[in-house]
Protein backbone atom coordinates (compact mmCIF):
# COMPACT_ATOMS: atom_id res chain seq x y z
CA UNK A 1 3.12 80.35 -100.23
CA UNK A 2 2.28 83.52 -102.75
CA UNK A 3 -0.89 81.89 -103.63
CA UNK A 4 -1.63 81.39 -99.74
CA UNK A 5 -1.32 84.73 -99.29
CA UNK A 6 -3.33 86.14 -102.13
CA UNK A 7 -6.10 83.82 -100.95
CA UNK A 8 -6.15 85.03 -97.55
CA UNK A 9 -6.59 88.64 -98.67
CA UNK A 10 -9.06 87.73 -100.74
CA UNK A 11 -10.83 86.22 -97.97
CA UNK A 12 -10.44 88.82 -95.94
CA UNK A 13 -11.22 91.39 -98.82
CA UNK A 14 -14.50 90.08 -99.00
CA UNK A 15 -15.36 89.90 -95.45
CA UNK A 16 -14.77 93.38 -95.16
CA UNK A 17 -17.10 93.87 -98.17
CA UNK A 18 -20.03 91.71 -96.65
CA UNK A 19 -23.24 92.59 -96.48
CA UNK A 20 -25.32 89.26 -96.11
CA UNK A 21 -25.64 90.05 -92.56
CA UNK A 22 -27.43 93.47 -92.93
CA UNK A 23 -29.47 92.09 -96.07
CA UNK A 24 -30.88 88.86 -93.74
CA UNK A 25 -31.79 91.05 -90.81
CA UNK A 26 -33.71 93.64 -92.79
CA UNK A 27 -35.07 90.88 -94.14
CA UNK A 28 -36.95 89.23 -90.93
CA UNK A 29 -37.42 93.13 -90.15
CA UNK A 30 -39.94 93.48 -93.49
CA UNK A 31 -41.31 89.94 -92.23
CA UNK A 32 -41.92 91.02 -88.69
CA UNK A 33 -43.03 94.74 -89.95
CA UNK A 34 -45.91 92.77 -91.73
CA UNK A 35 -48.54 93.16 -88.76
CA UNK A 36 -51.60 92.54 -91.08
CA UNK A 37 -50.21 89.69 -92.30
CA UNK A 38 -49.32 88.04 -88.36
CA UNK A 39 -52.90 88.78 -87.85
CA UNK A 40 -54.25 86.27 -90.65
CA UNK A 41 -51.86 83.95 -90.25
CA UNK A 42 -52.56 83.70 -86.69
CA UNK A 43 -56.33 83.66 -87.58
CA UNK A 44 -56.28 80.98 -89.92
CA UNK A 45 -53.40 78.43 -88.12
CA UNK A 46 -54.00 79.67 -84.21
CA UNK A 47 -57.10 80.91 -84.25
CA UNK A 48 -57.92 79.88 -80.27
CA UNK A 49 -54.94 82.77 -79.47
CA UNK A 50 -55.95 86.17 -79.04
CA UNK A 51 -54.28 88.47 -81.09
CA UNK A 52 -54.37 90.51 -78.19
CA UNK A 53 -52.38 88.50 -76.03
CA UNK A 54 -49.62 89.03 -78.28
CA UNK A 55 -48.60 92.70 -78.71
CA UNK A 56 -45.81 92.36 -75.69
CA UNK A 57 -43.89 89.20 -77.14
CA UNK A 58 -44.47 90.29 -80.71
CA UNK A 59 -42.96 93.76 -79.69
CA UNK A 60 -40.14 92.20 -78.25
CA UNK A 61 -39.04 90.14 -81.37
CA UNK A 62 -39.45 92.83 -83.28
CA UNK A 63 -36.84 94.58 -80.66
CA UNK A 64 -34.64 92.03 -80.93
CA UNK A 65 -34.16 92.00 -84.38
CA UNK A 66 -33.95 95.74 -84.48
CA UNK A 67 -31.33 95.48 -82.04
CA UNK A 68 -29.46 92.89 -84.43
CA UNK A 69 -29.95 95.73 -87.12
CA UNK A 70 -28.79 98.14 -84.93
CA UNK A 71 -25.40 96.11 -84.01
CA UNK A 72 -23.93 94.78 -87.31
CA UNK A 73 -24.44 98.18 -88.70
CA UNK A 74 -22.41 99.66 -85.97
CA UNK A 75 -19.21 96.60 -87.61
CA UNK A 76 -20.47 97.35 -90.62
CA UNK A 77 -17.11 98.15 -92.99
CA UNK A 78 -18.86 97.67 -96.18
CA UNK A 79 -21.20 100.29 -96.54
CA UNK A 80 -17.79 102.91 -95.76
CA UNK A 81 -19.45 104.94 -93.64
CA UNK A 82 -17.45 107.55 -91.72
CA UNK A 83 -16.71 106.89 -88.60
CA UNK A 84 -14.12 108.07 -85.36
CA UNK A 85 -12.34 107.22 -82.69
CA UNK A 86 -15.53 108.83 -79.84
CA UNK A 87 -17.86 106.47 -81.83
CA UNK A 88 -15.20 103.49 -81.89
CA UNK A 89 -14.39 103.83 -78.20
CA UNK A 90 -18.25 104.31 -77.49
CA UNK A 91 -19.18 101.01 -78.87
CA UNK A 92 -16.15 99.49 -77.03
CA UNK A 93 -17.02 100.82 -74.14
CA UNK A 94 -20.68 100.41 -74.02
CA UNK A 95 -21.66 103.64 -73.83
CA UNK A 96 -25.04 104.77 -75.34
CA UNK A 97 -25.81 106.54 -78.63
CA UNK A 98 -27.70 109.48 -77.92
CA UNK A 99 -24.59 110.22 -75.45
CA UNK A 100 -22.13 110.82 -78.70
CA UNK A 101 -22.26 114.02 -80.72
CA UNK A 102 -23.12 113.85 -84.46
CA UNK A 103 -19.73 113.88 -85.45
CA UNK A 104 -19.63 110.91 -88.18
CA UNK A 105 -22.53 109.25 -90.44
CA UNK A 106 -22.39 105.85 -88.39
CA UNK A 107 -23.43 107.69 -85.62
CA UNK A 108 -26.08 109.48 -87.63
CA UNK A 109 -27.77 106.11 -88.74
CA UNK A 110 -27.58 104.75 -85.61
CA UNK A 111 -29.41 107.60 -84.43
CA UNK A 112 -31.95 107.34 -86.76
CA UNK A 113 -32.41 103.65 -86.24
CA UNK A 114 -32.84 103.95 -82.32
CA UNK A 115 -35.99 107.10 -82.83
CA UNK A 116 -37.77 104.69 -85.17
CA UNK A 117 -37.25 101.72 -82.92
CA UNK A 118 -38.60 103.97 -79.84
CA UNK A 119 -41.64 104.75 -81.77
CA UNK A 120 -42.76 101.08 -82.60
CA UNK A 121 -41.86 100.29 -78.84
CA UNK A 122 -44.02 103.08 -77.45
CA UNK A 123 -46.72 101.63 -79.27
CA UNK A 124 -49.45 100.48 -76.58
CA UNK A 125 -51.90 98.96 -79.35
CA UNK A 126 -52.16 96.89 -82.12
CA UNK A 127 -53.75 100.16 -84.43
CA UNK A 128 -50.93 101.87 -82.99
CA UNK A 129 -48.01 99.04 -83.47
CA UNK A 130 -49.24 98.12 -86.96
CA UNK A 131 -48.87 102.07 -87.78
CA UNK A 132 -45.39 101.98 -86.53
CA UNK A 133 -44.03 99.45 -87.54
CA UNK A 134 -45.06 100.01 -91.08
CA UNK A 135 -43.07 103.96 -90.62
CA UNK A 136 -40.17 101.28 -89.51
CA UNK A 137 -39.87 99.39 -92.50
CA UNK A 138 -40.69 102.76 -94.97
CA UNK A 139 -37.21 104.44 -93.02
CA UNK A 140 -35.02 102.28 -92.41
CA UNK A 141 -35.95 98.49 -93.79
CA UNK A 142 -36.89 99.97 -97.39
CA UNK A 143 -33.56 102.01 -97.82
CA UNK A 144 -31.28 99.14 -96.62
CA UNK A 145 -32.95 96.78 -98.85
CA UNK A 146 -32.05 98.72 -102.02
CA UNK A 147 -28.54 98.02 -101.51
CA UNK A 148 -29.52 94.35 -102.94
CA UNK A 149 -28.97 96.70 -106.06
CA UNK A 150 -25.13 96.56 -105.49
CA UNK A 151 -24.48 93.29 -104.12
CA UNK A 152 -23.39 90.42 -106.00
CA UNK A 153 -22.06 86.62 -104.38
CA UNK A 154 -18.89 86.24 -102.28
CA UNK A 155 -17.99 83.12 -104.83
CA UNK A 156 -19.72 82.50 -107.86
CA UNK A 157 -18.47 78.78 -108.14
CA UNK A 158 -20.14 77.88 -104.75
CA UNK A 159 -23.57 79.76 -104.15
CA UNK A 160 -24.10 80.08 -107.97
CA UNK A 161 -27.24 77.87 -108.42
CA UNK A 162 -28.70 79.87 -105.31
CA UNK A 163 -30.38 83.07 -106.53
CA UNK A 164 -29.57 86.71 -104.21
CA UNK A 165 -33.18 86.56 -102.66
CA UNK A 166 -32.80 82.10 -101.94
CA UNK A 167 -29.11 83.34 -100.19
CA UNK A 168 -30.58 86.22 -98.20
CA UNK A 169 -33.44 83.48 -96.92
CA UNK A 170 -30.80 81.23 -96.05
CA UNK A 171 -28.91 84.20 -93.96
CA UNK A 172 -31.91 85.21 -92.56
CA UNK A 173 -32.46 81.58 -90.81
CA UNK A 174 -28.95 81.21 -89.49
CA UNK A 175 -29.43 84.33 -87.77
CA UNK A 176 -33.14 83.85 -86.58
CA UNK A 177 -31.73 80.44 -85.43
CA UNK A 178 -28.51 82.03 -83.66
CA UNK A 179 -29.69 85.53 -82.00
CA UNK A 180 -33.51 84.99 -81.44
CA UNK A 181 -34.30 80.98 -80.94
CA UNK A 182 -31.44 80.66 -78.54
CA UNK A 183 -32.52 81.22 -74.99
CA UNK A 184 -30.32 79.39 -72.94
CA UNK A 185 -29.55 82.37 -71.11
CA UNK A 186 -33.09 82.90 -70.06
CA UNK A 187 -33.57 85.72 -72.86
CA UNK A 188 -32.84 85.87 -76.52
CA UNK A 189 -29.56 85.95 -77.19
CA UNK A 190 -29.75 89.17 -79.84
CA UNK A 191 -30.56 91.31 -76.85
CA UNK A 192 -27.64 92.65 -75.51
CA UNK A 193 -25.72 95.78 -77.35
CA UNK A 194 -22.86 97.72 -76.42
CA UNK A 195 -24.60 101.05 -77.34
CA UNK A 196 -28.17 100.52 -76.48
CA UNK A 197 -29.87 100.96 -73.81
CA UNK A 198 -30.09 97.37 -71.81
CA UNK A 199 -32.66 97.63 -68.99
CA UNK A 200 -34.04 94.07 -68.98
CA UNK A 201 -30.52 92.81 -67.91
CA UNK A 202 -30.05 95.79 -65.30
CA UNK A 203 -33.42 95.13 -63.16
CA UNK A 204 -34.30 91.37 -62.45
CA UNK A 205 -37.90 92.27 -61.32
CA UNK A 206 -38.76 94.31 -64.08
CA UNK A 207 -36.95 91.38 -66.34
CA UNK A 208 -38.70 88.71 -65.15
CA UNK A 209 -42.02 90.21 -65.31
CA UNK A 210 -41.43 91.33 -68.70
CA UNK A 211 -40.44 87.91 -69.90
CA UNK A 212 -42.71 85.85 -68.15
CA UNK A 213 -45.94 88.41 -70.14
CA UNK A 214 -43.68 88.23 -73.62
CA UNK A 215 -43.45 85.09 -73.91
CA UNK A 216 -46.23 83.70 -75.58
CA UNK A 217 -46.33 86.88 -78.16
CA UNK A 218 -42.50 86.07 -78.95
CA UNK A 219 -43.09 82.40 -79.57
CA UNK A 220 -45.86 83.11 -82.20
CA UNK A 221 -43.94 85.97 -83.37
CA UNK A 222 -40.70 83.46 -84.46
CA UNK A 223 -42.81 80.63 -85.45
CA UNK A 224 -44.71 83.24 -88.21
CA UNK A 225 -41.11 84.19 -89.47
CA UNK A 226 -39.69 80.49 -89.82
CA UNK A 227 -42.58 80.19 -91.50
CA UNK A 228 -42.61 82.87 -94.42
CA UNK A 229 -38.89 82.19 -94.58
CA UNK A 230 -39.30 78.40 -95.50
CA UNK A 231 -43.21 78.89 -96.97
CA UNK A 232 -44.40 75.92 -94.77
CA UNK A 233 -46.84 75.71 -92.28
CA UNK A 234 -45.89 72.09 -91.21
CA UNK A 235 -44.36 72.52 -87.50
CA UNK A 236 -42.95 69.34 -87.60
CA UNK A 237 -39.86 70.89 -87.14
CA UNK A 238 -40.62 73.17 -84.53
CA UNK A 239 -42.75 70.75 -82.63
CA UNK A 240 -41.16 71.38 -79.48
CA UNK A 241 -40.93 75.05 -79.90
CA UNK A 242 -44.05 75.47 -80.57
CA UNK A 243 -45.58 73.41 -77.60
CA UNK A 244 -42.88 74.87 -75.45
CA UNK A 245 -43.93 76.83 -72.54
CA UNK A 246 -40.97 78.75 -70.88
CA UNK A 247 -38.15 80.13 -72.16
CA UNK A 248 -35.95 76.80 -71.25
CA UNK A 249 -38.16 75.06 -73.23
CA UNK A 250 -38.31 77.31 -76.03
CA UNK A 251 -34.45 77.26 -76.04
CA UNK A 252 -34.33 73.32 -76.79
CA UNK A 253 -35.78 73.74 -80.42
CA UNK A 254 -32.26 74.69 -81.23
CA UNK A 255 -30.39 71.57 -81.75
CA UNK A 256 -33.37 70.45 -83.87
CA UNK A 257 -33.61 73.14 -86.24
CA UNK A 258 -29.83 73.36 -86.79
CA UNK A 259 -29.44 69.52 -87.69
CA UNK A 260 -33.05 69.67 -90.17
CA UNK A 261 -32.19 73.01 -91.54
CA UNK A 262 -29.15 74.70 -91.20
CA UNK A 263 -26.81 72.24 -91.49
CA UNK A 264 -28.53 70.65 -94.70
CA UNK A 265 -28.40 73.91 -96.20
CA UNK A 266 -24.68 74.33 -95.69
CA UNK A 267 -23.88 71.11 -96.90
CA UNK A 268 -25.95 72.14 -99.76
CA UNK A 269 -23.76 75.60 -100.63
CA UNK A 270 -20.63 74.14 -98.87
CA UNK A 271 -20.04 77.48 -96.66
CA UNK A 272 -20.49 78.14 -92.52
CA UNK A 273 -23.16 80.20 -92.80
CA UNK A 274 -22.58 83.47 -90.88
CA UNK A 275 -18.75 82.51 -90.64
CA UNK A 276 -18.31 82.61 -94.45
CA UNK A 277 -19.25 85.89 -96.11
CA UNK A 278 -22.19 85.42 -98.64
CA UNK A 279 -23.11 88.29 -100.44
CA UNK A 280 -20.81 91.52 -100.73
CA UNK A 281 -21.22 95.27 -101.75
CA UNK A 282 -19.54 95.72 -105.43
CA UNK A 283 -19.66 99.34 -105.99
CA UNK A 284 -20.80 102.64 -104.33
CA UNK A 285 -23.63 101.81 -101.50
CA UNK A 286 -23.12 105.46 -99.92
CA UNK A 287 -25.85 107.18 -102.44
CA UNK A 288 -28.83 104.51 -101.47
CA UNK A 289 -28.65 105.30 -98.16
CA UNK A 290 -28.73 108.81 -98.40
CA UNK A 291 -32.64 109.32 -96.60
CA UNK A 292 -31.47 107.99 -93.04
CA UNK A 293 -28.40 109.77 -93.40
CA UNK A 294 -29.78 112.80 -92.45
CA UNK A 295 -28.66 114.94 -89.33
CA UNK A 296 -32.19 115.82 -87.62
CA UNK A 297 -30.49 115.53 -84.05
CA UNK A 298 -29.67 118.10 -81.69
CA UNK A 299 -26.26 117.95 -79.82
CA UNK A 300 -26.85 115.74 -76.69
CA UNK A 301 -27.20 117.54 -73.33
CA UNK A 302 -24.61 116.18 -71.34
CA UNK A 303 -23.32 116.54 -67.45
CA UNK A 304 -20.44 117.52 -67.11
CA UNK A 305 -18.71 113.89 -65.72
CA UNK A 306 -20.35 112.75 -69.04
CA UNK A 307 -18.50 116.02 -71.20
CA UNK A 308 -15.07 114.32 -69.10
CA UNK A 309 -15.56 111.00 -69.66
CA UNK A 310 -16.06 111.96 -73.52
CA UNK A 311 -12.97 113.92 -73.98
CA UNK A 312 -10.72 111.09 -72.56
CA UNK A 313 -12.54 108.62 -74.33
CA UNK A 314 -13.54 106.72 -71.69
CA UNK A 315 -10.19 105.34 -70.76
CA UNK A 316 -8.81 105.24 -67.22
CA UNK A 317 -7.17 108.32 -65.44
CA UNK A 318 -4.71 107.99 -62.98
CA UNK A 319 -4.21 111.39 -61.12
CA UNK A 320 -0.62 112.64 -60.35
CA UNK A 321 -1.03 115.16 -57.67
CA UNK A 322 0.72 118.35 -58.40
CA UNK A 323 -1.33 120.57 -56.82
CA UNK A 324 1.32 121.04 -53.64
CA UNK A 325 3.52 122.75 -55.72
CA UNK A 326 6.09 120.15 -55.61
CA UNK A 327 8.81 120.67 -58.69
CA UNK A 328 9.71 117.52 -59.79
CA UNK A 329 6.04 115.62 -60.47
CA UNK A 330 4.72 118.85 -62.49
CA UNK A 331 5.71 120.27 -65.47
CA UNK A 332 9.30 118.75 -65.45
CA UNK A 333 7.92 115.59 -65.21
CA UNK A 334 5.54 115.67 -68.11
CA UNK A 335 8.23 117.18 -70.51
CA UNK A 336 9.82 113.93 -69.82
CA UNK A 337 7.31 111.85 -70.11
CA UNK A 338 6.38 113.65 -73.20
CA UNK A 339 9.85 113.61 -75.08
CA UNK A 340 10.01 109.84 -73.89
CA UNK A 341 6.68 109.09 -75.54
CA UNK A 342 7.94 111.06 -79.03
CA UNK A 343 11.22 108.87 -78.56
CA UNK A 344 9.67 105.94 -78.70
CA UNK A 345 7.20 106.40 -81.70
CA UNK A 346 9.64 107.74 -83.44
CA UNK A 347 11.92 104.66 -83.00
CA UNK A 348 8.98 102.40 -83.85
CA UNK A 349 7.71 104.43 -86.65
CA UNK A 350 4.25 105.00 -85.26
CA UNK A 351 2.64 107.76 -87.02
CA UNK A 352 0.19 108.83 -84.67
CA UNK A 353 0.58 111.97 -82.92
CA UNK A 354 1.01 112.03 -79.18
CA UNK A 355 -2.61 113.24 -77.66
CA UNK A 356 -2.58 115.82 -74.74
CA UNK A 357 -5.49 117.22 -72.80
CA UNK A 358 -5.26 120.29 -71.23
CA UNK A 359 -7.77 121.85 -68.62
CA UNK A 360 -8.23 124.85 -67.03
CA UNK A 361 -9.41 125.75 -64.07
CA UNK A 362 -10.68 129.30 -63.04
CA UNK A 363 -8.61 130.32 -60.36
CA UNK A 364 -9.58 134.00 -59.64
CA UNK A 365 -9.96 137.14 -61.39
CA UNK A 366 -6.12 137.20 -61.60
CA UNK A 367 -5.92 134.08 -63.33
CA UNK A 368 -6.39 130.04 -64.01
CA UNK A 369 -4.77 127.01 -62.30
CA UNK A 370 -4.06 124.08 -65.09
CA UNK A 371 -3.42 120.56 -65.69
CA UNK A 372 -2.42 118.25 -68.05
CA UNK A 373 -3.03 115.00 -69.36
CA UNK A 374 -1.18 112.71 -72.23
CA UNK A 375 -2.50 109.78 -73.39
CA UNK A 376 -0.52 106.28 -72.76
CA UNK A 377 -1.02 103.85 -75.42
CA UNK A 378 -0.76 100.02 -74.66
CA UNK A 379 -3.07 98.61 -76.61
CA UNK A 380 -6.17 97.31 -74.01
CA UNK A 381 -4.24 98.72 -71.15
CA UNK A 382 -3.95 102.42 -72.13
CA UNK A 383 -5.07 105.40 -70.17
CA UNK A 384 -4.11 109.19 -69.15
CA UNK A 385 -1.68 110.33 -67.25
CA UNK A 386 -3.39 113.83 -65.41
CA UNK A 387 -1.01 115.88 -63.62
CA UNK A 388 -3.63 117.98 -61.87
CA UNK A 389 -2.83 121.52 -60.73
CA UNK A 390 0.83 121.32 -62.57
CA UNK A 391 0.85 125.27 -63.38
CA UNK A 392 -0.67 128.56 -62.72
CA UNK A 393 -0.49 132.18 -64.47
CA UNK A 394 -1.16 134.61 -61.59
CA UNK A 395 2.28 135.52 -60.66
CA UNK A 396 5.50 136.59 -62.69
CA UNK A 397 7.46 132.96 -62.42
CA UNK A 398 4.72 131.36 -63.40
CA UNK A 399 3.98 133.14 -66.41
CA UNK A 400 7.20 132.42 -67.70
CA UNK A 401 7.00 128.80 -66.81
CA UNK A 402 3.22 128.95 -69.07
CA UNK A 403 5.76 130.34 -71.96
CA UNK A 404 8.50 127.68 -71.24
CA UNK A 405 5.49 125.15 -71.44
CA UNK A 406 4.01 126.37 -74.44
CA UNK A 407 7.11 126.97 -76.39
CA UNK A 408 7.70 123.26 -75.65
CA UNK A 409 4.13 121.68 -76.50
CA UNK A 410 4.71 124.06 -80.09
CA UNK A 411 8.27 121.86 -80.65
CA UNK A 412 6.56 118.54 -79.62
CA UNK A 413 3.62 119.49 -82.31
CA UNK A 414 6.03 120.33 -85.08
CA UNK A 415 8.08 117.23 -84.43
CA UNK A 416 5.20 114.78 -84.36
């Protein structure tokens, strides 16, 4: 049972230590960042296609995979980047990145990533996407590659007759195969992220336009990366996806390049790939990375629902109306609540400390109105408790209620 156990945290161990997903995307990135090279490669195998044709669909895969980027960085562990609990609730949530302050270094990349994915999407010619693309892969793809330079295989004994460079290939194709050739859903399936922007899915008619103009571009796009990740030109394999002419039929390539090269391959290293971690950080990544770590961005602008929703972390509010002056549903009722909540961490030896809120709310020159708010934990189903308009300062009794309050909310601190 011992040995069970150490197994399992050594599995575990290493999948927070992975890095074979980050090294395989920025690997199809420096592929896809390679406009020169499309061009020839389209000139010498397709040369009836317009390169022209195929700025929309080739930026598109290049968005997709930048969104990929953009995604397992954000559950990245490995590279033990700060992080906290706005951007954590932010990314469950689904709210965007340029709403969050620059409070932690995930944040910061992220950042950085989205401005240099902007710029390549802006782009409105080749010239112009071929200039791009290559700033792209100098700011972000170059820097993330380096940390090759502290990676090493998950298990020796298994993926030791693969060299780092064959495993990253092999990475590369599993995800290539999972997030952009599967398009059952009528786009690829890399699009959506929590913390990006997702407009295609929002507006049908702008989605369906876009799609139905990228669609030739993207198909190229993939079929030049399968090919400089297996160094064949032979489309035997993709013969359907390469005559396809929709999305649905782009989408049925899938079973047939999982059976003739994915699953061959893990036979071959006896792993899931993408389920089984790979290739893992061993040692100190922080220092490679520390050129798109930089804090060039301004604090956001934000209204002030936005400056709300941020300080309750997006949870749910439910409003207890105190505002009536009514005794018992005030303060009285949130010192309960309040030494109830400290009872109960205490008896389950939860560290945490209970979070409060409190707001104020200009009254008059003679003073504010305020309410408070504490934080109910329950794991999925936690929210605030807001008893709105619960106390005043403009009159004697009052005041000394505002002392009774605070010399309470000074015990509950020192306790927790």
């Amino acid at each position: 049972m011992e040995a069970n156990v150490n197994d399992r945290d050594e599995f575990l161990q290493k999948f927070s230590d992975r890095i074979d997903d980050i090294l395989a995307i920025c690997n199809e990135l420096d592929i896809i960042c390679r406009l020169d090279r499309f061009k020839l490669w389209m000139k010498r195998y397709h040369a009836k296609v317009p390169v022209g044709d195929i700025l929309i669909g080739y930026q598109f895969a290049f968005h997709i995979i930048a969104r990929r980027l953009f995604d397992v960085v954000s559950q990245n562990s490995s590279l033990k980047l700060s992080t906290d609990l706005i951007f954590m609730r932010a990314d469950f949530r689904g709210t965007e990145i340029h709403l969050l302050p620059n409070s932690c270094e995930k944040t910061i990349l992220l950042k950085n990533i989205k401005v240099q994915i902007k710029d390549v999407m802006s782009s409105t010619t080749l010239a112009e996407l071929g200039r791009t693309l290559s700033q792209f892969a100098e700011a972000i793809v170059s820097p993330l590659q380096q940390l090759k330079l502290v990676s090493t295989l998950a298990n020796n004994s298994v993926l030791g007759s693969a060299t780092l460079d064959e495993l990253i290939n092999y990475c590369s194709m599993n995800d290539l195969l999972i997030f952009l050739n599967d398009t059952e859903r009528g786009v690829p399936h890399g699009y959506p992220v929590p913390t990006l922007n997702s407009d295609i899915w929002d507006n049908p008619s702008k989605k369906n336009e876009y799609l139905l103009k990228a669609f030739k571009g993207y198909k190229y796009s993939i079929l030049f990366i399968w090919s400089t990740l297996l160094n064949i030109n032979n489309y035997e394999s993709f013969k359907e996806l390469y005559h396809s002419r929709s999305w649905r039929d782009f989408d049925r390539n899938f079973d047939g390049i999982l059976k003739q090269i994915i699953q061959p391959l893990e036979l071959k290293l006896r792993i899931s790939l993408g389920l089984s971690p790979v290739i893992t950080i061993n040692g100190d990544a922080k220092h490679l990375l520390q050129g798109i770590l930089q804090n060039n961005h301004p604090a956001p602008k934000l209204s002030e629902r936005e400056i709300l929703e941020q300080i309750f972390l997006w949870y749910q509010i439910q409003v207890i109306d105190a505002s009536e002056y009514t005794k018992f549903n005030g303060l009285p009722a949130l010192y309960r609540l309040l030494m109830g909540s400290q009872q109960f961490k205490n008896k389950n030896h939860i560290a945490e400390m209970i979070s409060v809120v409190k707001l104020i709310h200009p009254y008059s020159s003679r003073g504010n109105d305020y309410s408070y708010a504490i934080f109910i934990e329950f794991g999925s189903a936690s929210g605030w408790l807001l008893f709105l308009n619960c106390a005043y300062d403009y009159t004697v009794q009052a005041l000394l209620r505002m002392k009774i309050s605070k010399k309470c909310f000074l015990n509950m601190k020192r306790r927790n």
